[in-house]
N, C-alpha and C. Protein backbone atom coordinates (compact mmCIF):
# COMPACT_ATOMS: atom_id res chain seq x y z
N UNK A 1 21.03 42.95 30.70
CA UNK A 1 22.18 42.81 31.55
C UNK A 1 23.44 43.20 30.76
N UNK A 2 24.40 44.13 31.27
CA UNK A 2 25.49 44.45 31.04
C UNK A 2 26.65 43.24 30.97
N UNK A 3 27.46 43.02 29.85
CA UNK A 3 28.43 41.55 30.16
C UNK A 3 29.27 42.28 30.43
N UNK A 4 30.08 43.09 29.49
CA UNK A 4 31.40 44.09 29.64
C UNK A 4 30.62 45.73 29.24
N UNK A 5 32.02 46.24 29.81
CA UNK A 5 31.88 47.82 29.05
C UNK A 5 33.13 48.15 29.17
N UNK A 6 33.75 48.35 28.12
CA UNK A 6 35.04 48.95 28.02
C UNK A 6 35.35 49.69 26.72
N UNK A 7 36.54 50.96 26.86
CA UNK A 7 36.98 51.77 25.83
C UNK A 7 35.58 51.62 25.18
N UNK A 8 34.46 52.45 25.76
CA UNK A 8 33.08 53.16 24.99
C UNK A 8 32.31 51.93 24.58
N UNK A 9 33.11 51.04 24.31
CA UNK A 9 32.23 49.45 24.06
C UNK A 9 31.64 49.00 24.78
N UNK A 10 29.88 48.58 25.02
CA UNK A 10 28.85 47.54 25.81
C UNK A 10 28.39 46.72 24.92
N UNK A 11 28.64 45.63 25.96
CA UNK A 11 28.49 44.50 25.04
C UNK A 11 27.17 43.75 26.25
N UNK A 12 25.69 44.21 25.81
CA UNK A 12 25.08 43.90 26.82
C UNK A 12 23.70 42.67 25.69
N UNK A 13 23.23 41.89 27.37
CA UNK A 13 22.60 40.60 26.34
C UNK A 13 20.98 41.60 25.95
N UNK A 14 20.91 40.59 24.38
CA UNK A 14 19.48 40.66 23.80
C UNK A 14 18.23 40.80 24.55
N UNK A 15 17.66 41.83 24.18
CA UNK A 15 16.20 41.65 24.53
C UNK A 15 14.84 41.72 23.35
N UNK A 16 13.81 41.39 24.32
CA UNK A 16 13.01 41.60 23.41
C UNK A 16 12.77 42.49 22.32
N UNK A 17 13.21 43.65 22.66
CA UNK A 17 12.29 45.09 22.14
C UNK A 17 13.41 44.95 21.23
N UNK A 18 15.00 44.32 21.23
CA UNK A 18 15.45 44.54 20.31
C UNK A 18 15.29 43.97 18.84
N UNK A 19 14.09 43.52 18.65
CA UNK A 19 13.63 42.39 17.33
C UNK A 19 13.64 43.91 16.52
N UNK A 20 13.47 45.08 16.48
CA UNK A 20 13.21 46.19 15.71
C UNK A 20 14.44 46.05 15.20
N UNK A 21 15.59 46.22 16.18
CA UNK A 21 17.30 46.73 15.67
C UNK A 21 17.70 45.46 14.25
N UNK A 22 17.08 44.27 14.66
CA UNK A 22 17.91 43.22 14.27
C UNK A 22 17.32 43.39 12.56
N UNK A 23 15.75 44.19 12.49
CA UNK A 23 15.05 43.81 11.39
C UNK A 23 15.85 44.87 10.51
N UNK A 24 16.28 45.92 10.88
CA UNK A 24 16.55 47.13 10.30
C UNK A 24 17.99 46.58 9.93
N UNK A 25 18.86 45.98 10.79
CA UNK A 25 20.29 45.70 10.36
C UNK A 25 20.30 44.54 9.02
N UNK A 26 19.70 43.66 9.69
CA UNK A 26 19.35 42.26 8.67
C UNK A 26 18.43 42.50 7.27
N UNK A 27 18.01 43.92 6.94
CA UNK A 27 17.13 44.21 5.78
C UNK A 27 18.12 45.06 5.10
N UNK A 28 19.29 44.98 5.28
CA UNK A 28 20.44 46.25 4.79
C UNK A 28 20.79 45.69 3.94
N UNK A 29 20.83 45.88 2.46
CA UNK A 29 21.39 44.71 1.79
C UNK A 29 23.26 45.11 2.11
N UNK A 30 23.57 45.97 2.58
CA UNK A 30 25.36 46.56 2.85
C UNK A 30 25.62 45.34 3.96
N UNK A 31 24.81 45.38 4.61
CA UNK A 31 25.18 44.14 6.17
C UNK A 31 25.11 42.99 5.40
N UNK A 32 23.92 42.55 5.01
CA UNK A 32 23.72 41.33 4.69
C UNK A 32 24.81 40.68 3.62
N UNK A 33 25.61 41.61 2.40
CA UNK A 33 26.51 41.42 1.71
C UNK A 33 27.92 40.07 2.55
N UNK A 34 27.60 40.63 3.73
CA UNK A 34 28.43 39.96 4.97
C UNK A 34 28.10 39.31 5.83
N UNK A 35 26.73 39.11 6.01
CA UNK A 35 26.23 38.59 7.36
C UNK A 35 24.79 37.91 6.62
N UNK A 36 24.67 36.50 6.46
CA UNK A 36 23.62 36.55 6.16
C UNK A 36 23.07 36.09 4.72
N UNK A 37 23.49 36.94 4.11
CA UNK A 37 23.42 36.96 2.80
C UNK A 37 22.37 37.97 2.37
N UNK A 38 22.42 38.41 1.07
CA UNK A 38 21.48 39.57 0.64
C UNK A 38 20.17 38.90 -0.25
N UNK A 39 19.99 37.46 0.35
CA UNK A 39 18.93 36.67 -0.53
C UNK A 39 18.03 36.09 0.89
N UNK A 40 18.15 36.60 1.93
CA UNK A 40 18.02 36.68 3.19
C UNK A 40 17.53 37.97 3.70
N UNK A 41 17.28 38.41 3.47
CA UNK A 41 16.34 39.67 4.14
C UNK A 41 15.60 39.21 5.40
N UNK A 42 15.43 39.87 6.59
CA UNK A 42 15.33 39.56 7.98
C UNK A 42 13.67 40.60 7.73
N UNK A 43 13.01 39.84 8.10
CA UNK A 43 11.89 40.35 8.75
C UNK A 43 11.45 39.82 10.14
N UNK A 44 10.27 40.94 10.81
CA UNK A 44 10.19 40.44 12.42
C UNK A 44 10.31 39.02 12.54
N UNK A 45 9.18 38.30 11.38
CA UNK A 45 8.81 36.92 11.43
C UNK A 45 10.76 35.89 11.89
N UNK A 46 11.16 36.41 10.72
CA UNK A 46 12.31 35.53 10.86
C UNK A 46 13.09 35.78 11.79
N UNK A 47 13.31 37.61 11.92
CA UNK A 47 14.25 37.48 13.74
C UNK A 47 13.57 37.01 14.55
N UNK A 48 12.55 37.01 14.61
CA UNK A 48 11.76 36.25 16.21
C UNK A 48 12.33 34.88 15.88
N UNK A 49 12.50 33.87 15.10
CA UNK A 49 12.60 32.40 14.43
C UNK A 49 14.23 32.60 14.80
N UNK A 50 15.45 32.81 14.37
CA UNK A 50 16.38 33.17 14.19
C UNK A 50 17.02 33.56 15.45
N UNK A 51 16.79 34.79 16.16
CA UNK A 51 17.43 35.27 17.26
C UNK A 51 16.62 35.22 18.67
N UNK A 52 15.35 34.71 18.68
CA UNK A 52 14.51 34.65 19.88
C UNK A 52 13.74 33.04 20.19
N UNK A 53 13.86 32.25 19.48
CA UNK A 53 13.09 30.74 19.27
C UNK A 53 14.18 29.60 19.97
N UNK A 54 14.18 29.57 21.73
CA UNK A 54 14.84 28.56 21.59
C UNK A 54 16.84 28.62 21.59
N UNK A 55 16.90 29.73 22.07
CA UNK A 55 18.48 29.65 22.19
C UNK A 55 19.23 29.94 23.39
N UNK A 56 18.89 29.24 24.59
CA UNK A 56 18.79 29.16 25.97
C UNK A 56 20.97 28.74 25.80
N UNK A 57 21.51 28.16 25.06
CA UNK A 57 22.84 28.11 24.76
C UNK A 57 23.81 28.76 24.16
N UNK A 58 23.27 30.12 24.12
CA UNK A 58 23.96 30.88 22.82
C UNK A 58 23.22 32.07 23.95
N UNK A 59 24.88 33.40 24.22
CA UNK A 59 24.83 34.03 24.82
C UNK A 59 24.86 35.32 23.53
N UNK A 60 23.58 35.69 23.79
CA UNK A 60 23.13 36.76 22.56
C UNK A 60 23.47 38.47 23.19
N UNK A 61 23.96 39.30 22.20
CA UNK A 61 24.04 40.48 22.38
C UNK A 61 24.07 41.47 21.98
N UNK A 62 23.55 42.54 22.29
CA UNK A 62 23.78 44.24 21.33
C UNK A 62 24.85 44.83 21.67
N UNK A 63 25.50 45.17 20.98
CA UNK A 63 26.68 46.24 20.96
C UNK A 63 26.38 47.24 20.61
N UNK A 64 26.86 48.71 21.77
CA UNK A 64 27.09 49.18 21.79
C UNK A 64 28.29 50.77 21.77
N UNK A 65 28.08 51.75 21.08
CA UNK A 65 29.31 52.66 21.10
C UNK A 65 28.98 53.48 21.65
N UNK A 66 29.17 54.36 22.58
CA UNK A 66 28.95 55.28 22.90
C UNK A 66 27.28 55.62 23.42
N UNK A 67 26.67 54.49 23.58
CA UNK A 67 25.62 54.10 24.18
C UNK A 67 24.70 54.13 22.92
N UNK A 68 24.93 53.84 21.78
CA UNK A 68 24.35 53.45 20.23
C UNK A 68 24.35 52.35 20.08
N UNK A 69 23.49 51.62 20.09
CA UNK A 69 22.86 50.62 19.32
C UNK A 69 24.15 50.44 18.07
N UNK A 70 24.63 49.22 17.76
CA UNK A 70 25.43 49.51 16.65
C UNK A 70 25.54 48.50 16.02
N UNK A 71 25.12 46.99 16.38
CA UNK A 71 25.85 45.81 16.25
C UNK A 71 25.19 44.40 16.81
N UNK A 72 25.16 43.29 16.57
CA UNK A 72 25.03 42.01 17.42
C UNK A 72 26.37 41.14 17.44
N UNK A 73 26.12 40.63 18.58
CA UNK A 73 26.92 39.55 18.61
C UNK A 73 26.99 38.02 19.75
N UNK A 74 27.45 36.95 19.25
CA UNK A 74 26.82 35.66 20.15
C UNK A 74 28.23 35.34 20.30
N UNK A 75 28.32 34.28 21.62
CA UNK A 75 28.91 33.65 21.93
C UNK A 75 28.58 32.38 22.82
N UNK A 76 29.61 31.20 22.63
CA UNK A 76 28.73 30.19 23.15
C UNK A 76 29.42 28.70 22.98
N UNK A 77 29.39 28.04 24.32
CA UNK A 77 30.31 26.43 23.79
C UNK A 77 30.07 25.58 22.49
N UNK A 78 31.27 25.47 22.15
CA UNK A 78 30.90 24.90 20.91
C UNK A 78 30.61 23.79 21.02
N UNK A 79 29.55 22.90 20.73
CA UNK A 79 28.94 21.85 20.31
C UNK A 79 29.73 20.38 20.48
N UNK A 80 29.26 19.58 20.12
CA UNK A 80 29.84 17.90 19.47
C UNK A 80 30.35 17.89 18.41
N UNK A 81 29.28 18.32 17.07
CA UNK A 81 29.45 18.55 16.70
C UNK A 81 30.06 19.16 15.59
N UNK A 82 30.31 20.55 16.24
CA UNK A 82 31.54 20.81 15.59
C UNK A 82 32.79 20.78 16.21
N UNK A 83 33.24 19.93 17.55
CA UNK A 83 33.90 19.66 17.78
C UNK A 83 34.77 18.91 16.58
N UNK A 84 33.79 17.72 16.42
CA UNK A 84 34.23 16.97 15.48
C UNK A 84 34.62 17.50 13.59
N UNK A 85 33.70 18.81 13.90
CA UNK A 85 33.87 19.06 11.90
C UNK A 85 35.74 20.22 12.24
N UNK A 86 35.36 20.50 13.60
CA UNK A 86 36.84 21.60 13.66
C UNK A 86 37.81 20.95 13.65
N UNK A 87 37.62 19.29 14.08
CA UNK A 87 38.93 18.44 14.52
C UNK A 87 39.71 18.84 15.88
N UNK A 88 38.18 18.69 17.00
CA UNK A 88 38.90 19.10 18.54
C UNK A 88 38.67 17.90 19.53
N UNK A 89 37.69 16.83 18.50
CA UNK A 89 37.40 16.02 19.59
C UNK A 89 38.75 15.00 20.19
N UNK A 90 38.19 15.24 21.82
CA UNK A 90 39.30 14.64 22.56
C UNK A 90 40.21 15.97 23.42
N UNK A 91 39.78 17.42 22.62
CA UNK A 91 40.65 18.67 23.29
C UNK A 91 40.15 18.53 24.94
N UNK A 92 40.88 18.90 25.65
CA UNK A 92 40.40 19.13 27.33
C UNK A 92 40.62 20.34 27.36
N UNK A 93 39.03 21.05 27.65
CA UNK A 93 39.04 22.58 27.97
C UNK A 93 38.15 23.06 27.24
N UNK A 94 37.88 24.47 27.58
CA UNK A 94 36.82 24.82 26.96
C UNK A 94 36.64 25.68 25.50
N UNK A 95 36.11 25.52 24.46
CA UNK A 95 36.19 26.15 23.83
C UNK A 95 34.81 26.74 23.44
N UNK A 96 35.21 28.25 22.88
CA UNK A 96 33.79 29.03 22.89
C UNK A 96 33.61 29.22 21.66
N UNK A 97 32.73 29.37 20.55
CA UNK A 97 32.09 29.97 19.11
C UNK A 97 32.04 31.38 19.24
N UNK A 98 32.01 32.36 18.68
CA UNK A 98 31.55 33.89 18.41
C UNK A 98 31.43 34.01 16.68
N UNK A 99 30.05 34.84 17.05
CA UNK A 99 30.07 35.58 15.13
C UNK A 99 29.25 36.97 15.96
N UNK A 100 29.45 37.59 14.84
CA UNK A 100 28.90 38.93 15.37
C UNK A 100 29.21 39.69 13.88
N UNK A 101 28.21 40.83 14.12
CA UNK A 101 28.90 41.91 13.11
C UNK A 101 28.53 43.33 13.53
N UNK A 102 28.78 44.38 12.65
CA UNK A 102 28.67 45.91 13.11
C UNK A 102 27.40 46.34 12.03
N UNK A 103 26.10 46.56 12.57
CA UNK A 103 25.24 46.84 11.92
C UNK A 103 24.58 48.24 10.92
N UNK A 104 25.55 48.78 11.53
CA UNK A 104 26.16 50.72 11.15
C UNK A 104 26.77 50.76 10.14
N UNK A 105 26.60 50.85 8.70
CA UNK A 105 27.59 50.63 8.08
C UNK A 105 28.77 52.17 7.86
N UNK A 106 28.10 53.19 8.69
CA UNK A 106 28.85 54.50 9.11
C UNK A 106 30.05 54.36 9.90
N UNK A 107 30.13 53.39 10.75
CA UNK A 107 30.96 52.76 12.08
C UNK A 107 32.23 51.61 10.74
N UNK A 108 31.85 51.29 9.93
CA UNK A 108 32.92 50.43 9.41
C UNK A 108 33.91 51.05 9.06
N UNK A 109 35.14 50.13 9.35
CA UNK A 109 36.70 50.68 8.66
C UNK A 109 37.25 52.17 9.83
N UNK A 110 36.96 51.79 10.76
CA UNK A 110 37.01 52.29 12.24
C UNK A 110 37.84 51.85 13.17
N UNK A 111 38.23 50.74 13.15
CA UNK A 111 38.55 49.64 14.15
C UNK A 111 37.52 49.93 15.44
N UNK A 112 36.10 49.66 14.78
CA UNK A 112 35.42 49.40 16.13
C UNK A 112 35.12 47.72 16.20
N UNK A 113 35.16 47.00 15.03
CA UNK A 113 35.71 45.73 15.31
C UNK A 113 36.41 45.19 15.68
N UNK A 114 37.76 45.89 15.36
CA UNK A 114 38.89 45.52 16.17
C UNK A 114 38.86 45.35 17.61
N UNK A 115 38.10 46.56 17.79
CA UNK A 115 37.94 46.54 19.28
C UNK A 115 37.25 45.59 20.45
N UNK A 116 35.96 45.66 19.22
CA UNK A 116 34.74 44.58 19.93
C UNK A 116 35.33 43.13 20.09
N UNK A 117 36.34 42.79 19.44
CA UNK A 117 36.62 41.29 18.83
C UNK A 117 37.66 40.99 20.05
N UNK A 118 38.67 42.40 20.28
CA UNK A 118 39.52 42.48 21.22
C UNK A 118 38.63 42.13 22.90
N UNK A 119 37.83 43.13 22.95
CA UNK A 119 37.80 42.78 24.38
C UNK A 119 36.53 41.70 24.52
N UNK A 120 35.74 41.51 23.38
CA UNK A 120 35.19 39.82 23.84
C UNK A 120 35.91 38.87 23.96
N UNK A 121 37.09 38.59 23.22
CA UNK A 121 38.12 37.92 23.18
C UNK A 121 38.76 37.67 24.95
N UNK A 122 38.96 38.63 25.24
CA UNK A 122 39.49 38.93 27.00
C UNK A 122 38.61 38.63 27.54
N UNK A 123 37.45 38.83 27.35
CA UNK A 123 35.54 38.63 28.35
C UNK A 123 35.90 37.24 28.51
N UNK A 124 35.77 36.44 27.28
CA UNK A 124 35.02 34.53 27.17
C UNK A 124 36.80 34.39 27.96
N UNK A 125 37.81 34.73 27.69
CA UNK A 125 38.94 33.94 28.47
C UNK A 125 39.28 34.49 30.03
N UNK A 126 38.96 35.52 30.45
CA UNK A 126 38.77 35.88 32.00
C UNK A 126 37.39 35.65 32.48
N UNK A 127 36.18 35.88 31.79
CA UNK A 127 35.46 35.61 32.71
C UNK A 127 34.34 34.11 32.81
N UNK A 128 34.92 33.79 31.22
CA UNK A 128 34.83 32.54 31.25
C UNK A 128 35.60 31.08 30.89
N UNK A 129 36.69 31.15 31.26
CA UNK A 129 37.53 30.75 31.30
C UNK A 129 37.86 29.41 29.85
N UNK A 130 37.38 30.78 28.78
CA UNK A 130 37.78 30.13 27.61
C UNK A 130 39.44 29.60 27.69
N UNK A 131 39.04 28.44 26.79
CA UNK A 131 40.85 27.80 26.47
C UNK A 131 41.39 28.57 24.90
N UNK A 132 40.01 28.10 24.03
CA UNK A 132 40.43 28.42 22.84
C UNK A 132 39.22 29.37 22.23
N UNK A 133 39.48 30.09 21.37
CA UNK A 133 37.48 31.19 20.86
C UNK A 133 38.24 30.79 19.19
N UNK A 134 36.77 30.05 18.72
CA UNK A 134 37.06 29.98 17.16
C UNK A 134 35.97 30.92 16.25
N UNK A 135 36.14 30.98 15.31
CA UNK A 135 35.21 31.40 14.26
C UNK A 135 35.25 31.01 13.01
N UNK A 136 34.10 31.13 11.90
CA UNK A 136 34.36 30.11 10.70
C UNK A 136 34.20 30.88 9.87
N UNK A 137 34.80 32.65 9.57
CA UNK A 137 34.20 33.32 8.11
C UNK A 137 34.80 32.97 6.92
N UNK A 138 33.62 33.33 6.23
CA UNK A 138 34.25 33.00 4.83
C UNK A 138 35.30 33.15 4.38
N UNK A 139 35.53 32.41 3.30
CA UNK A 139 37.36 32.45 2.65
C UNK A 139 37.39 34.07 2.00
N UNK A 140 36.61 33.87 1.40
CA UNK A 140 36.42 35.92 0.60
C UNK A 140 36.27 36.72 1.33
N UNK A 141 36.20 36.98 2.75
CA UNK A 141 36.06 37.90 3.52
C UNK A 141 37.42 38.63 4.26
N UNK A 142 38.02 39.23 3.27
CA UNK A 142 39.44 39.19 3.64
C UNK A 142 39.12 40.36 4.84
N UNK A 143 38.63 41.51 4.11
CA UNK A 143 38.78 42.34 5.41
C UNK A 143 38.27 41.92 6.84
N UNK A 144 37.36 40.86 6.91
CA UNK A 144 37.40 40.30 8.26
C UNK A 144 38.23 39.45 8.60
N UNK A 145 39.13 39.24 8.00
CA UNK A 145 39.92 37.97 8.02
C UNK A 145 40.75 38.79 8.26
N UNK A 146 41.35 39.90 7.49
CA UNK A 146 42.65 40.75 8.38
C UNK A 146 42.20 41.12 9.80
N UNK A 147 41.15 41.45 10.25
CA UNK A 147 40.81 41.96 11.59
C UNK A 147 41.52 40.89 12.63
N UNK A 148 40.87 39.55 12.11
CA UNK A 148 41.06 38.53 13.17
C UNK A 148 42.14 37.91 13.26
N UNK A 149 42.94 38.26 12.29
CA UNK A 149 44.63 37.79 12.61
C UNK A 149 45.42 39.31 13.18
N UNK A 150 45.17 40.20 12.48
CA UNK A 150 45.60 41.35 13.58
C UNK A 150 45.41 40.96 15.39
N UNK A 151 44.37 40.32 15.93
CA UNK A 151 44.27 40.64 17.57
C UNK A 151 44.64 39.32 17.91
N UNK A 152 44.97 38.48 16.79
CA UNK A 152 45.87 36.89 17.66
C UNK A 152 45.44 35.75 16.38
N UNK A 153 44.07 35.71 16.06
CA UNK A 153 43.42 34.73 15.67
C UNK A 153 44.58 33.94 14.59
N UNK A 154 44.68 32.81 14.20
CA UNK A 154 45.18 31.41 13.65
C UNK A 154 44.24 30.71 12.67
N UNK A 155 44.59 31.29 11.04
CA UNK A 155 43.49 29.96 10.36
C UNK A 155 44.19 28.23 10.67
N UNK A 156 43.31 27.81 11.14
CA UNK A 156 43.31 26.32 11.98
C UNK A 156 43.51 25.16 10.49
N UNK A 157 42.55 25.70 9.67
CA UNK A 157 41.90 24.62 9.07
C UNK A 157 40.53 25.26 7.87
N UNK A 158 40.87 24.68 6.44
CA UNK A 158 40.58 25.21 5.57
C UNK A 158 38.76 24.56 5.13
N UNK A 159 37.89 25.25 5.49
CA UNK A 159 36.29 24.42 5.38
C UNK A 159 35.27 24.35 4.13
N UNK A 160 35.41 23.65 3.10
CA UNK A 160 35.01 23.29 2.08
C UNK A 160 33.63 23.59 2.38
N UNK A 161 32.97 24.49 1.19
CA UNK A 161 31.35 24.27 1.15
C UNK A 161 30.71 24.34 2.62
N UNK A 162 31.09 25.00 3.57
CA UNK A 162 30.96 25.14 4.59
C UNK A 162 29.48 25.67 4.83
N UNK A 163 29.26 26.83 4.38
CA UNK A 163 28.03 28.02 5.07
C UNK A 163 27.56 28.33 3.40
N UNK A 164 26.04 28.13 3.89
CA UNK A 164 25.14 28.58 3.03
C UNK A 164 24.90 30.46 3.11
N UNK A 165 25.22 30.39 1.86
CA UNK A 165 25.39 32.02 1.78
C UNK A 165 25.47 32.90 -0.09
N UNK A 166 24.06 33.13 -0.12
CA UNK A 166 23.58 34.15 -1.02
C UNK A 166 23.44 33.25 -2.45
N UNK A 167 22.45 31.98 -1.84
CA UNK A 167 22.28 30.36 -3.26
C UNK A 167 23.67 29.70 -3.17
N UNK A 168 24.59 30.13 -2.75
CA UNK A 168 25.97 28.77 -2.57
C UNK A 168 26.43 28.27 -0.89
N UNK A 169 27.21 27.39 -1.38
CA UNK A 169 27.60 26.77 -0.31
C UNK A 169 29.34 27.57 -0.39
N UNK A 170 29.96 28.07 0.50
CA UNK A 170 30.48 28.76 0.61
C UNK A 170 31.92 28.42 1.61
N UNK A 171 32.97 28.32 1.21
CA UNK A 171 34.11 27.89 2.25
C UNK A 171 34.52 28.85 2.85
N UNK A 172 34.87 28.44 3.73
CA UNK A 172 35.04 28.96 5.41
C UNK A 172 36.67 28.72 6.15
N UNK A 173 37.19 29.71 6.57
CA UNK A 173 38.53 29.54 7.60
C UNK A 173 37.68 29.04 9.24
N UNK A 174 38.18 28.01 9.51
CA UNK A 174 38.42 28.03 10.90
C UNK A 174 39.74 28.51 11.76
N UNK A 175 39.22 29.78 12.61
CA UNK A 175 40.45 30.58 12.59
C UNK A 175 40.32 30.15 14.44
N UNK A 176 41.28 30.30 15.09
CA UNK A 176 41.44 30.07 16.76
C UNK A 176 42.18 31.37 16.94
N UNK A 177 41.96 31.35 18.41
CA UNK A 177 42.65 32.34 19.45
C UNK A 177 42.49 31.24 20.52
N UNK A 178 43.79 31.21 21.03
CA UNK A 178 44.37 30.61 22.40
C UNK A 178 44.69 31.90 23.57
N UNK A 179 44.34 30.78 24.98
CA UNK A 179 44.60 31.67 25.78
C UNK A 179 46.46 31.88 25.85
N UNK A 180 47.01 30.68 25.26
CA UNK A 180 48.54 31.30 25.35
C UNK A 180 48.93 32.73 24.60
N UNK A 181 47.97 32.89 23.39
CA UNK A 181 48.28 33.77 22.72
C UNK A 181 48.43 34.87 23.07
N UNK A 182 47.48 35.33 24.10
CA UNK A 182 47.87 36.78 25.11
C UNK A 182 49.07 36.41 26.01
N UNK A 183 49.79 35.82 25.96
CA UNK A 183 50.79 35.91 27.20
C UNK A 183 51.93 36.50 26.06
């Protein structure tokens, strides 16, 4: 199923047959440097475990450019949880999670992230009437971290030892986008 398609971007949900794309992206040690970790290598076994086992709450997807395979990405209400580790409990409204990345490492330093980040960003707040869309990347990830303050995003809140990533525990920005922020 198609969610969006805009400016050459489809952002359509996971399927089966795609366990091939995910093994080939997730075995890159260039992706995984970013996504994952490179002590993490994705085989079928683990994308089937990982992206197909059980995630009836988490709106999964392939991205597309130009009708290329290029990318994943999820979105999805955030939890109790981490309501509580973001410091929202008690917020009224909805707030959504996204991580995603660009699995092409030919496509990077493009602004085809920019783009993807842009109009999921517009998707979860028009068509699902997100309040707030957070994300938690790492503190060292500057070039994703410039992306997501370029199209609105707000580091919220600074996350100690957050995400397990490549033998460490790894700190994390909790960054927001509000729907005021587009007005």
């Amino acid at each position: 199923m198609i969610i969006f398609e805009k400016q050459e971007i489809r952002l359509r949900t996971l399927e089966l047959n795609d366990a091939a794309l995910l093994v080939k992206w997730l075995s890159d040690p260039v992706v995984l440097e970013f996504y994952e970790g490179r002590d993490r290598p994705h085989d079928l076994e683990l994308v089937k475990e990982h992206f197909y086992d059980e995630q009836a709450e988490v709106t999964q997807c392939i991205v597309q450019y130009k009708e290329r395979d290029i990318g994943y990405l999820q979105f999805y209400l955030i939890d109790d949880e981490e309501l509580e580790v973001y410091g929202y409990v008690g917020f009224e409204g909805q707030i959504f999670g996204m991580d995603q990345f660009i699995g092409e490492p030919d496509l990077w330093n493009q602004g085809m992230g920019s783009r993807l980040i842009k109009e999921t960003v517009n998707y979860l707040i028009e068509a699902k009437q997100a309040d707030k869309i957070v994300m938690d990347p790492q503190a060292w990830n500057k070039r994703a971290l410039r992306v997501y303050e370029k199209i609105g995003f707000v580091k919220k809140k600074y996350l100690e030892q957050h995400e397990q990533h490549e033998g460490e525990l790894r700190d994390c920005w909790l960054i927001e986008y509000t729907k005021q922020a587009r007005q």
